[in-house]
N, C-alpha and C. Protein backbone atom coordinates (compact mmCIF):
# COMPACT_ATOMS: atom_id res chain seq x y z
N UNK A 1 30.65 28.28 9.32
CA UNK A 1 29.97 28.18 8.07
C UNK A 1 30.75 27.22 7.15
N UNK A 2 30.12 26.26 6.31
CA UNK A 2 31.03 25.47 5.45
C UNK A 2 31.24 26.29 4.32
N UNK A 3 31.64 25.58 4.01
CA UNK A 3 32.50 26.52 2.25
C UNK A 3 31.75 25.72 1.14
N UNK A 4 31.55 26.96 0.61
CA UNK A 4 30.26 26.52 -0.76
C UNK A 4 30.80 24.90 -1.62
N UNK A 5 31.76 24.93 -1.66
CA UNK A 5 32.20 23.44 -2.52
C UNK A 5 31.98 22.28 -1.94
N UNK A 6 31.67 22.41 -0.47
CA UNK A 6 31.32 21.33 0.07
C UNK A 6 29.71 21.17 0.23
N UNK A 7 28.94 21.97 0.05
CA UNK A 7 28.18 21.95 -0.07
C UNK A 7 27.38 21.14 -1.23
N UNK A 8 28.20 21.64 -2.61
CA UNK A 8 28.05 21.42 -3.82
C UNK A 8 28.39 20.19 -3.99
N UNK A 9 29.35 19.48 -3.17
CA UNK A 9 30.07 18.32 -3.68
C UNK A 9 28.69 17.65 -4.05
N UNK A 10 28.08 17.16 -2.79
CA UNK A 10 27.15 16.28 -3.11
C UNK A 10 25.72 16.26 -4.32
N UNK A 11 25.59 17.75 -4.82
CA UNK A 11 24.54 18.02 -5.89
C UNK A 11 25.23 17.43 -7.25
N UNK A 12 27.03 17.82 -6.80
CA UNK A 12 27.57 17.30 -8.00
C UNK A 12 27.33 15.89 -8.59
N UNK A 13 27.79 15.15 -7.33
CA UNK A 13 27.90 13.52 -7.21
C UNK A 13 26.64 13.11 -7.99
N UNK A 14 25.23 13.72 -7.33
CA UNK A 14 24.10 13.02 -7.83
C UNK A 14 23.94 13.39 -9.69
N UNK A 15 24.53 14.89 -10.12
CA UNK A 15 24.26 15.14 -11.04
C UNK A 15 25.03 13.97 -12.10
N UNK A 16 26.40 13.77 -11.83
CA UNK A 16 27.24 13.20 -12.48
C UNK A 16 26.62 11.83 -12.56
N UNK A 17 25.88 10.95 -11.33
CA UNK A 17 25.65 9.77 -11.54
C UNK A 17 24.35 9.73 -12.17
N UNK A 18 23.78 10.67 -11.97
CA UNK A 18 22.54 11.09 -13.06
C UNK A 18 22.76 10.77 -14.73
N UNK A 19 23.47 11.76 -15.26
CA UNK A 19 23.86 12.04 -16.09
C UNK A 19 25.00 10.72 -17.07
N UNK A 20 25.48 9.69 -15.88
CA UNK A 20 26.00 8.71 -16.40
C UNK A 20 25.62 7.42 -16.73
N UNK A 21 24.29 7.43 -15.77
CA UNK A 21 23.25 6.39 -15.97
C UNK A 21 22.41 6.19 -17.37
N UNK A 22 21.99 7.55 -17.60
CA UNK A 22 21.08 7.77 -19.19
C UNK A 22 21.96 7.92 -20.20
N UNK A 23 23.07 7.99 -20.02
CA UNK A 23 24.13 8.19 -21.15
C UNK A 23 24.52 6.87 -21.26
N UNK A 24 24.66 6.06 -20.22
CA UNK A 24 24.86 4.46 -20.74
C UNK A 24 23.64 3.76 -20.97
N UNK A 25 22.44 4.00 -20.72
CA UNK A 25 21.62 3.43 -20.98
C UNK A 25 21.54 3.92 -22.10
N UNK A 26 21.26 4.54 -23.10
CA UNK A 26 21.12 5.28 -24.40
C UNK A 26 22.67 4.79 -25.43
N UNK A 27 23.49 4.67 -24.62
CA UNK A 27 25.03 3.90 -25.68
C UNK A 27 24.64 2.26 -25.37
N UNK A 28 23.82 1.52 -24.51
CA UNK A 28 23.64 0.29 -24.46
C UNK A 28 22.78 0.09 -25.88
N UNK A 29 21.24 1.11 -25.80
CA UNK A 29 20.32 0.65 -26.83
C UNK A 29 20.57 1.05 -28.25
N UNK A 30 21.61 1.95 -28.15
CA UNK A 30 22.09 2.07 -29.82
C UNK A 30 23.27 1.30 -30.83
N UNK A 31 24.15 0.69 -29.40
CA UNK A 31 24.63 -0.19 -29.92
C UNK A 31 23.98 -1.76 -29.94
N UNK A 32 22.93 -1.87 -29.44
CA UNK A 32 22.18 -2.76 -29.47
C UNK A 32 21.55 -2.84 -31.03
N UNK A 33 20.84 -1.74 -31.26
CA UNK A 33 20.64 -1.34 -32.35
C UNK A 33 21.24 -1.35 -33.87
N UNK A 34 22.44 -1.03 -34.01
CA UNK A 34 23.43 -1.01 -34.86
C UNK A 34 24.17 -2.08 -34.55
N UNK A 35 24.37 -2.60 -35.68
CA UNK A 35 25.07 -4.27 -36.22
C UNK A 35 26.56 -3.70 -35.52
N UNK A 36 27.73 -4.50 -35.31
CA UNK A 36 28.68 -4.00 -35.28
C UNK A 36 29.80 -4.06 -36.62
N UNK A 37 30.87 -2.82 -36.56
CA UNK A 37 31.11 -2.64 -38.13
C UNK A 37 31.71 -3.92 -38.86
N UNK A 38 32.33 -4.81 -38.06
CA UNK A 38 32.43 -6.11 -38.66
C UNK A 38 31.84 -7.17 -39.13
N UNK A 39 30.00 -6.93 -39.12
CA UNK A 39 29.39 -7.65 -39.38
C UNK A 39 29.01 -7.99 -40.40
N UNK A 40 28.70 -9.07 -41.16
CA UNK A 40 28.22 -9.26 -42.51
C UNK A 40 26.70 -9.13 -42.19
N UNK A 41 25.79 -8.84 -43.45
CA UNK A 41 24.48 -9.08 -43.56
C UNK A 41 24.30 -10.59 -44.43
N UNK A 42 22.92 -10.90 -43.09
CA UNK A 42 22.77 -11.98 -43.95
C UNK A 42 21.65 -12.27 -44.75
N UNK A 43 21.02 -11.64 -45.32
CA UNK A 43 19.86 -10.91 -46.38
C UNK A 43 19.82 -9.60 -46.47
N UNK A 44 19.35 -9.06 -48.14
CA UNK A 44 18.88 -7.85 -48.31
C UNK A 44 20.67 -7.81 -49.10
N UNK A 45 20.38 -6.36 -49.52
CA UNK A 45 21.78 -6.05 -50.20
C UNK A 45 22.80 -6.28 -49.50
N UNK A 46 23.88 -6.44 -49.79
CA UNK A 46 25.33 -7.18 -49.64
C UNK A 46 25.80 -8.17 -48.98
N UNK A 47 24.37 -8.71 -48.70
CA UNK A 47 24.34 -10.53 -48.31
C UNK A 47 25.23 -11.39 -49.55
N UNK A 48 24.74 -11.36 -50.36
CA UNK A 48 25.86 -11.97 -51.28
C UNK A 48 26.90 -11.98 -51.92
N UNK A 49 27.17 -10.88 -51.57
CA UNK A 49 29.06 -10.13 -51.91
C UNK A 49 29.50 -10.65 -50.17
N UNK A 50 29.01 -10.53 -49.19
CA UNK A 50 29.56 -11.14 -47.98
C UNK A 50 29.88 -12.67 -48.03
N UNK A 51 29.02 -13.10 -48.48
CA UNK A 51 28.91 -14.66 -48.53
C UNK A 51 29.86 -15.15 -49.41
N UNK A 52 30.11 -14.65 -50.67
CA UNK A 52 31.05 -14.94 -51.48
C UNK A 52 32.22 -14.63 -51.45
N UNK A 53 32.40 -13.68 -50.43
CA UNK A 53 33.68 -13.35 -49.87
C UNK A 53 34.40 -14.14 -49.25
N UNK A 54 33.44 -14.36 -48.16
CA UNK A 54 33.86 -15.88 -47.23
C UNK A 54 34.37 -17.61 -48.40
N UNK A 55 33.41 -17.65 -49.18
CA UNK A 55 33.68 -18.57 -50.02
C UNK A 55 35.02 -18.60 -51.03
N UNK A 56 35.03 -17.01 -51.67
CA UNK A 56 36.49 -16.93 -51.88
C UNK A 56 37.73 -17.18 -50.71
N UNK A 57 37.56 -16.76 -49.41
CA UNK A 57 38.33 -16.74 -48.86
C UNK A 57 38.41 -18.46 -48.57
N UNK A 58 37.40 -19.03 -48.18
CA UNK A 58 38.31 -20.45 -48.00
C UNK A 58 38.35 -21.46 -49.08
N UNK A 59 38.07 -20.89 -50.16
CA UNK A 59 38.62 -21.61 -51.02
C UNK A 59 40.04 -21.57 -51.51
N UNK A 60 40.42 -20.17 -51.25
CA UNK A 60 41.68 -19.61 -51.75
C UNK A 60 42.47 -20.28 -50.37
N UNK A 61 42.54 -20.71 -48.78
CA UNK A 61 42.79 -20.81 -48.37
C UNK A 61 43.12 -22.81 -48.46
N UNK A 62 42.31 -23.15 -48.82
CA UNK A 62 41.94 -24.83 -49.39
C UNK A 62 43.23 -24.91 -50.58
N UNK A 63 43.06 -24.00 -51.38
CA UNK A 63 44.03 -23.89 -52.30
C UNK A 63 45.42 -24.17 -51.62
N UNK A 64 45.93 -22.98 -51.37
CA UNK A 64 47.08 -22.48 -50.72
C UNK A 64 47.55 -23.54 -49.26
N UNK A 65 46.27 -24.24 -48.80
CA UNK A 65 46.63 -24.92 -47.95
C UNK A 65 47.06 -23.60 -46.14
N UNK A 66 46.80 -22.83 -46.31
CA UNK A 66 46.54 -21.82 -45.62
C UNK A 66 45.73 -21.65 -44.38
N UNK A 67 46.47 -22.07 -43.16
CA UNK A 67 45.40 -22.94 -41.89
C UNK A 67 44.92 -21.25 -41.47
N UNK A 68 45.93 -20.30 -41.41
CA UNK A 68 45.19 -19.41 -40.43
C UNK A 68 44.34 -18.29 -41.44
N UNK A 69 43.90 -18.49 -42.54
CA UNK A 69 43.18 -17.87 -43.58
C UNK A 69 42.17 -18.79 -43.13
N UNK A 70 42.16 -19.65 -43.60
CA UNK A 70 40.82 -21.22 -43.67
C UNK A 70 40.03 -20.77 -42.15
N UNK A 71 40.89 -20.67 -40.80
CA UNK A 71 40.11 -20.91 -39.72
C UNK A 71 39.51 -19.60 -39.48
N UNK A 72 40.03 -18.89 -40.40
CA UNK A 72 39.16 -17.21 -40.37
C UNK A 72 37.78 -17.52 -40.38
N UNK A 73 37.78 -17.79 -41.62
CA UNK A 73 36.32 -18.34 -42.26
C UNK A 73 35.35 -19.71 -41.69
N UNK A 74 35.79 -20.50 -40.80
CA UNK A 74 35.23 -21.38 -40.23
C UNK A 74 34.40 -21.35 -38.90
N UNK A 75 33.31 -22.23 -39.08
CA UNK A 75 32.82 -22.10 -37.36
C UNK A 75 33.44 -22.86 -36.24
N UNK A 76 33.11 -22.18 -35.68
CA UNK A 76 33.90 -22.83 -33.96
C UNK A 76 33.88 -24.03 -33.65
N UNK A 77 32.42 -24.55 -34.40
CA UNK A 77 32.74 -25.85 -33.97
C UNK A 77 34.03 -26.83 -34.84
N UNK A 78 33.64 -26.13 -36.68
CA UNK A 78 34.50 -26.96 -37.52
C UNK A 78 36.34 -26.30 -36.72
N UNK A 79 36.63 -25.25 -36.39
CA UNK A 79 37.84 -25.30 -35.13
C UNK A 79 37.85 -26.03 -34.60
N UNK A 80 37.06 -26.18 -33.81
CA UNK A 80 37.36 -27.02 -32.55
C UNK A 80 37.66 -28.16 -33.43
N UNK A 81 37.27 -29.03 -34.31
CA UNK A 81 37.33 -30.17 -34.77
C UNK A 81 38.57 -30.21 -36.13
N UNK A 82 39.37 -29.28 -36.27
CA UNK A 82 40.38 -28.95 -36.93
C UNK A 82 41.32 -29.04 -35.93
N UNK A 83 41.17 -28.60 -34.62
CA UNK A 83 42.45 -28.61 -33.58
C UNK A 83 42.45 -29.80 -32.80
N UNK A 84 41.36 -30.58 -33.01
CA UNK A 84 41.54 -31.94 -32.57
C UNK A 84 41.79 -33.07 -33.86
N UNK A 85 41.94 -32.75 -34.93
CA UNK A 85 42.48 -33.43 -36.10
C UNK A 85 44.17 -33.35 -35.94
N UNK A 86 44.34 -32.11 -35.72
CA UNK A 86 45.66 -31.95 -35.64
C UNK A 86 46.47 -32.48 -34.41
N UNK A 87 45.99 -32.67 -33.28
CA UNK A 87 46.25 -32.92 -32.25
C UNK A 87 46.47 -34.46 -32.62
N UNK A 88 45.63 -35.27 -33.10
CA UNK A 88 45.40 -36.86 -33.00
C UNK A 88 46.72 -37.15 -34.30
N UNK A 89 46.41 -36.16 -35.23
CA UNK A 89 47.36 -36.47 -36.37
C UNK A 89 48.76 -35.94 -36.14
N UNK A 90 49.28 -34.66 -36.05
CA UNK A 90 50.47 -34.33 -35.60
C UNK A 90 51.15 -33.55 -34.10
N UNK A 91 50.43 -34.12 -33.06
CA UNK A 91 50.24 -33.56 -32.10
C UNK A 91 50.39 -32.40 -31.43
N UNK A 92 50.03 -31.30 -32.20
CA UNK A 92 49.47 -30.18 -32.22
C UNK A 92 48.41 -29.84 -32.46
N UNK A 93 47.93 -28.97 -30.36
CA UNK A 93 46.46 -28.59 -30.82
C UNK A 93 46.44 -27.43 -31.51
N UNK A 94 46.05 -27.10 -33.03
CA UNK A 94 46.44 -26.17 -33.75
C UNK A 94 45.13 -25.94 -35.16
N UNK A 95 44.02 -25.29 -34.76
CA UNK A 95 42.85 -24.92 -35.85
C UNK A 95 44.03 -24.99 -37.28
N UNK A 96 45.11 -24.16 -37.30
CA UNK A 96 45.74 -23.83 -38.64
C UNK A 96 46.67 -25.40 -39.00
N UNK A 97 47.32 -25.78 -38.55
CA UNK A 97 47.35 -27.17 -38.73
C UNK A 97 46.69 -28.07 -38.67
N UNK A 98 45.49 -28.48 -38.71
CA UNK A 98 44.36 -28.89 -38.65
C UNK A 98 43.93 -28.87 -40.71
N UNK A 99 43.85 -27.57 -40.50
CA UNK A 99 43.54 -26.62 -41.87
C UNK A 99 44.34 -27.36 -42.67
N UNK A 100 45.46 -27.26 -42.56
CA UNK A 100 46.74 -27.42 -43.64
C UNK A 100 46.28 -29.03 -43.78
N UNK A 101 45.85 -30.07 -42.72
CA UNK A 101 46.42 -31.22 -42.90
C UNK A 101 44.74 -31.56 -44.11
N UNK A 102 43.94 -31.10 -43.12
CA UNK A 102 42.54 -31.01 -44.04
C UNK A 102 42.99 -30.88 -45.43
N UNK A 103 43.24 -30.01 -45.84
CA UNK A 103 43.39 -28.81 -46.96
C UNK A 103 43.94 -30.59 -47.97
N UNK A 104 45.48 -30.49 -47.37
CA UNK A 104 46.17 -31.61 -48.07
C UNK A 104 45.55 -32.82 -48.41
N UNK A 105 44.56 -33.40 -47.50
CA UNK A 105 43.66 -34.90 -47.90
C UNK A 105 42.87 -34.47 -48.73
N UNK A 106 42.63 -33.64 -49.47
CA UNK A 106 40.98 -33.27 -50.24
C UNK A 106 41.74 -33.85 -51.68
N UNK A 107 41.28 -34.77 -52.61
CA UNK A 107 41.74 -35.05 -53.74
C UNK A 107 40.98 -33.67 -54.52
N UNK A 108 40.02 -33.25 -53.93
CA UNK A 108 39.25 -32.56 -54.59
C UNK A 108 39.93 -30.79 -54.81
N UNK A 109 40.81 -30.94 -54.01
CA UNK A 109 42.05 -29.55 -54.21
C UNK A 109 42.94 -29.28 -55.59
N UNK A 110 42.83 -28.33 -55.90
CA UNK A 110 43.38 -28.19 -57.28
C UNK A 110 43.15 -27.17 -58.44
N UNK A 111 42.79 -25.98 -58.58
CA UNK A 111 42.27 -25.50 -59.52
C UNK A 111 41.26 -25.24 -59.16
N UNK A 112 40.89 -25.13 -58.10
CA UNK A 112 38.93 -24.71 -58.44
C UNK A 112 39.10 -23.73 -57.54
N UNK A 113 37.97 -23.25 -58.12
CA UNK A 113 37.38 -21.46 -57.97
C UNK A 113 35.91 -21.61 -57.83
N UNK A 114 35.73 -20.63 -56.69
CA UNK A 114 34.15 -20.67 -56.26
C UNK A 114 33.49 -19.76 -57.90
N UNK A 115 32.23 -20.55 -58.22
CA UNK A 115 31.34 -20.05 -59.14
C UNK A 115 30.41 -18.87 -58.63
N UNK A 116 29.24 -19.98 -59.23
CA UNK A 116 28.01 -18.90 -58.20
C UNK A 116 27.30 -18.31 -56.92
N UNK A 117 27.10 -17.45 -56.43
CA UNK A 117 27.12 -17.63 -54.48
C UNK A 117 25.19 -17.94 -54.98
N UNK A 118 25.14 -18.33 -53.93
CA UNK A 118 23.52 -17.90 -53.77
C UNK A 118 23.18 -17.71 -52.73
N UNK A 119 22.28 -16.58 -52.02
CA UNK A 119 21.69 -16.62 -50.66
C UNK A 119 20.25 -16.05 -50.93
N UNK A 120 19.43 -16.63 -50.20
CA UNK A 120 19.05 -17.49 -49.37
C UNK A 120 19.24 -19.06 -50.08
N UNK A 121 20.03 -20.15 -49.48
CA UNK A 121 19.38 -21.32 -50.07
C UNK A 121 18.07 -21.43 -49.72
N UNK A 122 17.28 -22.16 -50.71
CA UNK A 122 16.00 -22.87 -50.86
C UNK A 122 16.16 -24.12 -50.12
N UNK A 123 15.18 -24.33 -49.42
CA UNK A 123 15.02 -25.62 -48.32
C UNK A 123 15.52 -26.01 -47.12
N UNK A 124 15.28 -26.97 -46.91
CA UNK A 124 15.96 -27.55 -45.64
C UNK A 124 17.45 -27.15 -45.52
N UNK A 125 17.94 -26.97 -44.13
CA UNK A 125 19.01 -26.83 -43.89
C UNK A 125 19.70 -27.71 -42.68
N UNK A 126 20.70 -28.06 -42.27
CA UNK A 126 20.72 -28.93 -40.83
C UNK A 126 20.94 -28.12 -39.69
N UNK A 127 21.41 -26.38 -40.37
CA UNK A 127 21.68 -25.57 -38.90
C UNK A 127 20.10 -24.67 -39.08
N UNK A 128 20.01 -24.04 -38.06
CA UNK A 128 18.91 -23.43 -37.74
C UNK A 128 19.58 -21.44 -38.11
N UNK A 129 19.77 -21.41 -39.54
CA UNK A 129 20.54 -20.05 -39.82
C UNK A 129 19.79 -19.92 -40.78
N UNK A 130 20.23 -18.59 -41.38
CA UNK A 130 20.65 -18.41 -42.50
C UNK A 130 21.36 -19.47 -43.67
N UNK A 131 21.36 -19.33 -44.95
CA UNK A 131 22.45 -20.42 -45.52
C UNK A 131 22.71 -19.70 -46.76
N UNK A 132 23.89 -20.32 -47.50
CA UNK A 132 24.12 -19.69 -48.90
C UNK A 132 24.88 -20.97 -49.42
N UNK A 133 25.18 -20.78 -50.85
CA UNK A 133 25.58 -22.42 -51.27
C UNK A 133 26.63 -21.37 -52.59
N UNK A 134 27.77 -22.19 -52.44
CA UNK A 134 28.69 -21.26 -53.41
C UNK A 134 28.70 -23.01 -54.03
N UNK A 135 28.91 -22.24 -55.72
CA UNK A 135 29.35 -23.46 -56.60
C UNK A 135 30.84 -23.72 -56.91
N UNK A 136 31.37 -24.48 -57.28
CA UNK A 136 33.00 -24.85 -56.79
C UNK A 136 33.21 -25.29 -58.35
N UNK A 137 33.95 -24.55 -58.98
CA UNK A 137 34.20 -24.69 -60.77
C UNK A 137 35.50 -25.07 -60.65
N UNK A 138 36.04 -25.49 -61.93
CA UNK A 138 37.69 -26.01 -62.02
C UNK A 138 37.53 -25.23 -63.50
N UNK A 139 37.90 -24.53 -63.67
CA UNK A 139 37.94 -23.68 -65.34
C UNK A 139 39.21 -24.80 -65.77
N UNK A 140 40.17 -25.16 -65.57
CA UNK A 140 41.19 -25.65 -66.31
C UNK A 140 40.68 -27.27 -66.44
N UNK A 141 40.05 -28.01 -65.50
CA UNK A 141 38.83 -29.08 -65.59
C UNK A 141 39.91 -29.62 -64.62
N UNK A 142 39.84 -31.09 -64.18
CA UNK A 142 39.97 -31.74 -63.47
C UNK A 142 40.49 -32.87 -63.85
N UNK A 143 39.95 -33.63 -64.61
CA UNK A 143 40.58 -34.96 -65.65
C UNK A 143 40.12 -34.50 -66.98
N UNK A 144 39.74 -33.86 -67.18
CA UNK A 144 40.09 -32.88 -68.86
C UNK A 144 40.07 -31.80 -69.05
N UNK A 145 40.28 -31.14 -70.28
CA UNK A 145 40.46 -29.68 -70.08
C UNK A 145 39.63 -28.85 -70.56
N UNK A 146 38.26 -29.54 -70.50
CA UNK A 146 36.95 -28.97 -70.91
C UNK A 146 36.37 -28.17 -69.46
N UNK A 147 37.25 -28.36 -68.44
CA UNK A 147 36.47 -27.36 -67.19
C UNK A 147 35.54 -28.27 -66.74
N UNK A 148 34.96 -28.28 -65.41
CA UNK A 148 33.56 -28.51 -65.13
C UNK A 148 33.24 -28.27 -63.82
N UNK A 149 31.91 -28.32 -63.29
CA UNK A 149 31.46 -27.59 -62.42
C UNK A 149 31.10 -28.52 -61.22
N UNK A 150 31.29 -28.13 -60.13
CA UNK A 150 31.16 -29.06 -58.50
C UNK A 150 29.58 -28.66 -58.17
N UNK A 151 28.89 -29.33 -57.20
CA UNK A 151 28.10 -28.92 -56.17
C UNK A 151 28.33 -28.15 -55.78
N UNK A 152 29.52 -27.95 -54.95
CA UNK A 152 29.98 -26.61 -54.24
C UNK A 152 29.64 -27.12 -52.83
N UNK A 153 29.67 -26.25 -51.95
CA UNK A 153 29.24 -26.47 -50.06
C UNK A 153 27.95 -25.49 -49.98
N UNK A 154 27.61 -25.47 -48.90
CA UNK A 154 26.46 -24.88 -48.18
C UNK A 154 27.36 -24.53 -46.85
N UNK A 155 26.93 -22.89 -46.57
CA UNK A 155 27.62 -22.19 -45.07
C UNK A 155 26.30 -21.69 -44.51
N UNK A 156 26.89 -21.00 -43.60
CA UNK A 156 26.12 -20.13 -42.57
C UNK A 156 26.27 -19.06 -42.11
N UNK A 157 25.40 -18.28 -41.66
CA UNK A 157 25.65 -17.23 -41.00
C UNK A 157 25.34 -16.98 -39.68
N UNK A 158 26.56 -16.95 -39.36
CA UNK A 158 26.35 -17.46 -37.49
C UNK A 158 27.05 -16.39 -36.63
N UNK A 159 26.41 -15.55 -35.72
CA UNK A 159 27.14 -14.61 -35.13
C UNK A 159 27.32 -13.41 -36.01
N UNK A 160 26.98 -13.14 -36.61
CA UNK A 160 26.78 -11.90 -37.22
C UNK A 160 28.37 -11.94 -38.59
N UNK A 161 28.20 -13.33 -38.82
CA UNK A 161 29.15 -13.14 -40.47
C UNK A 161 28.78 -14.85 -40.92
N UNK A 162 29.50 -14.95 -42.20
CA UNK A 162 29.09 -15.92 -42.96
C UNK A 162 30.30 -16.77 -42.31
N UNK A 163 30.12 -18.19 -42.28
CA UNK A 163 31.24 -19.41 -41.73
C UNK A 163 30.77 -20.94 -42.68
N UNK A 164 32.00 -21.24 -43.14
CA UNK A 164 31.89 -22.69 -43.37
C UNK A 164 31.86 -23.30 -41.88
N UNK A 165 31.60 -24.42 -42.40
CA UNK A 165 31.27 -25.31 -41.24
C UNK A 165 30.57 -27.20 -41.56
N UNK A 166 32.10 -27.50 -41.99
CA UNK A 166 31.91 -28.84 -42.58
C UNK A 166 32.76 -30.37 -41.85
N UNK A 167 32.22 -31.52 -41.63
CA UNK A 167 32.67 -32.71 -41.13
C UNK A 167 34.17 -32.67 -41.80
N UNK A 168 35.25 -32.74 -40.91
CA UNK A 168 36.73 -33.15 -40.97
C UNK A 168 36.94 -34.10 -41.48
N UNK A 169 35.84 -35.22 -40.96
CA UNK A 169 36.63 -36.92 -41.11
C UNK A 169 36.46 -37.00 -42.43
């Protein structure tokens, strides 16, 4: 006579692979479901506290000259094209040196502080996203000390958070 556990083994096996199949299928479609917790929204409430976050952050990083803050906030492609700036200019392939050397050519560095965020921009865009357009102020001014106010940039939201994503040269 066999012994009851061997018997059982195999009701077990099927139960367990039973039971592990619908349990991952059910953790596939809910995390499918649910954003993950690092994600920004990119409409509806706190689309624009996200967006302006990002805009503070690389502006403060533009400031400071701050490569591995700056490439936080950037898209992969403006990386990739930060680590080949740096490469051609100080031969290091390096997104954050890239950043720094960027950061340093901008005459436009100095005192300025992101203004207004806005999301959704209105109109055309060149990426196929989302967009938001932060305004770029100098409160202490620039060549006087009356302050005044920039265009600002236009970002994106790519991959589930907001990214600059602007020409190096």
């Amino acid at each position: 006579m066999r012994p009851l556990y061997r018997a059982l083994i195999p009701f077990a096996l099927v139960l367990a692979a039973g039971t592990g199949c619908s349990a991952g299928e059910s953790a596939e479609t809910s995390s499918a479901e649910q954003p993950s917790p690092t994600a920004q929204p990119s409409s509806g409430p706190g689309a624009e506290e996200a967006a302006a976050e990002t805009a503070r952050t690389y502006v403060a990083a533009m400031e400071a000259g701050d490569g591995e803050a700056g490439c936080g906030v950037v898209s992969a492609e403006m990386r990739a094209a930060l680590a080949d700036l740096a490469a051609q200019e100080e031969g290091r392939d390096s997104c954050a040196a890239g950043f720094a050397a960027f950061a340093a050519d901008r005459a436009h560095v100095g005192g300025m502080e992101v203004g207004e965020v806005t999301v959704p921009v209105d109109g055309e865009t060149p990426r196929d996203a989302p967009a938001a357009h932060a305004e770029i102020v100098y409160p202490e001014g620039v060549d006087n000390e009356t302050g005044m106010k920039a265009d600002g940039f236009v970002f994106y939201h790519v991959d589930g958070a907001w990214v600059v994503d602007m020409d190096v040269r």
